[in-house]
Protein backbone atom coordinates (compact mmCIF):
# COMPACT_ATOMS: atom_id res chain seq x y z
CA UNK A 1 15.17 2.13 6.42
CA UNK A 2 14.58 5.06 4.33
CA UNK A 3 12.21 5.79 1.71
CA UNK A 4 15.00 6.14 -0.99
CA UNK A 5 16.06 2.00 0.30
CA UNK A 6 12.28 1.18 -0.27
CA UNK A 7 11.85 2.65 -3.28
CA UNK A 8 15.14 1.23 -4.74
CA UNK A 9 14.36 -2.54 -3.79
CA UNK A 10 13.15 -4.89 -6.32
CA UNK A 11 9.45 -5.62 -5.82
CA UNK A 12 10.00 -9.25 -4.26
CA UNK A 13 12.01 -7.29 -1.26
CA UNK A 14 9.49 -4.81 -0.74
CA UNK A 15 6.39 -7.17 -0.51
CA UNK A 16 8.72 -8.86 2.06
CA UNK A 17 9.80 -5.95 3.74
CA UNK A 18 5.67 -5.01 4.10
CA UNK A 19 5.44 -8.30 5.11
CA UNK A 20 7.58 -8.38 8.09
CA UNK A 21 7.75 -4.91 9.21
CA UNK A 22 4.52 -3.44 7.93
CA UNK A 23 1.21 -3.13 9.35
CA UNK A 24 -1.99 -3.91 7.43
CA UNK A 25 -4.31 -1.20 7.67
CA UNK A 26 -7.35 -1.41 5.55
CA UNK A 27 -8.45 -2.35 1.63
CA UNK A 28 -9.90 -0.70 -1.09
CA UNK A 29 -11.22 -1.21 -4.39
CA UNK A 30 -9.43 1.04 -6.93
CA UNK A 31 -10.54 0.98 -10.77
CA UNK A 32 -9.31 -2.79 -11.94
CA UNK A 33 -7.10 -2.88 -8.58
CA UNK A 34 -7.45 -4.10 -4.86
CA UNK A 35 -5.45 -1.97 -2.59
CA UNK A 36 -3.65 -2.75 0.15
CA UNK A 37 -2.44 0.08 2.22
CA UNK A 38 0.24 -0.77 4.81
CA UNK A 39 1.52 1.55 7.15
CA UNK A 40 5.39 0.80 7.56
CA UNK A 41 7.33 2.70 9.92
CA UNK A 42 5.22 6.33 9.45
CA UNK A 43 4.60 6.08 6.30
CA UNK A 44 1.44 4.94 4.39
CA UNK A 45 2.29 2.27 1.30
CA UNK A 46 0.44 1.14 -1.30
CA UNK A 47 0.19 -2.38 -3.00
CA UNK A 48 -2.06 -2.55 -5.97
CA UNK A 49 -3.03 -6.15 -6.55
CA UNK A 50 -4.35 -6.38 -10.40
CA UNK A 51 -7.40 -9.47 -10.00
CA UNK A 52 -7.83 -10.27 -13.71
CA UNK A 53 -3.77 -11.01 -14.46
CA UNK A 54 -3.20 -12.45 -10.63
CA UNK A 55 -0.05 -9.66 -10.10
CA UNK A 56 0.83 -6.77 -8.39
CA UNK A 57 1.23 -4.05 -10.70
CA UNK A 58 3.17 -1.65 -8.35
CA UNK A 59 4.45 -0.62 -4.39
CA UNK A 60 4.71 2.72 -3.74
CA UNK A 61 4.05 5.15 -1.13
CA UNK A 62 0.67 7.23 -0.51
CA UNK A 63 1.10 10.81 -0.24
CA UNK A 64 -0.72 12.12 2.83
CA UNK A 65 -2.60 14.75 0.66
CA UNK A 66 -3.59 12.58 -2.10
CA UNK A 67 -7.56 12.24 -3.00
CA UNK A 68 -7.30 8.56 -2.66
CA UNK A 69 -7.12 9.05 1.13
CA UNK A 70 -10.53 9.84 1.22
CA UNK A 71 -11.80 6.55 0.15
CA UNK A 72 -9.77 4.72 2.70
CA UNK A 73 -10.58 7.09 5.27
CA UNK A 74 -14.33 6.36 4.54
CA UNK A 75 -13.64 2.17 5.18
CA UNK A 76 -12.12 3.19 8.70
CA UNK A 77 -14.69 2.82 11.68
CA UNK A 78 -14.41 4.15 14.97
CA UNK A 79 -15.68 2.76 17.54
């Protein structure tokens, strides 16, 4: 599937598709969000999961470079 397929599919079909084909990779918090970040096929994909109104408020994909990397990166332990 391509990025352009993901991006196009109603939100119902995307928390599916993550569901299915996607691999759960850590969680942050994120201002008045919980974030889920998936990693589905090689891409990194964000679900932000709004507490107070019990909804996710958007799916999209993490850009590599973005700053919000960082504060996954620093939940991540090695062993």
């Amino acid at each position: 599937m391509s990025r352009e397929e993901f991006i196009d599919m109603p939100l119902h079909q995307k928390i599916k598709t993550l569901y299915l084909e996607g691999t759960f990779v850590v969680a942050i918090r994120y201002y008045r969000h919980k974030v889920n970040l998936y990693l589905l096929e090689n891409d990194y994909v964000e679900v932000f999961y709004n507490h107070k109104e019990d909804k996710i408020d958007k799916i999209d994909f993490l850009p590599r470079d973005h700053s919000r990397m960082k504060f996954y990166l620093d939940q991540i332990k090695l062993a």
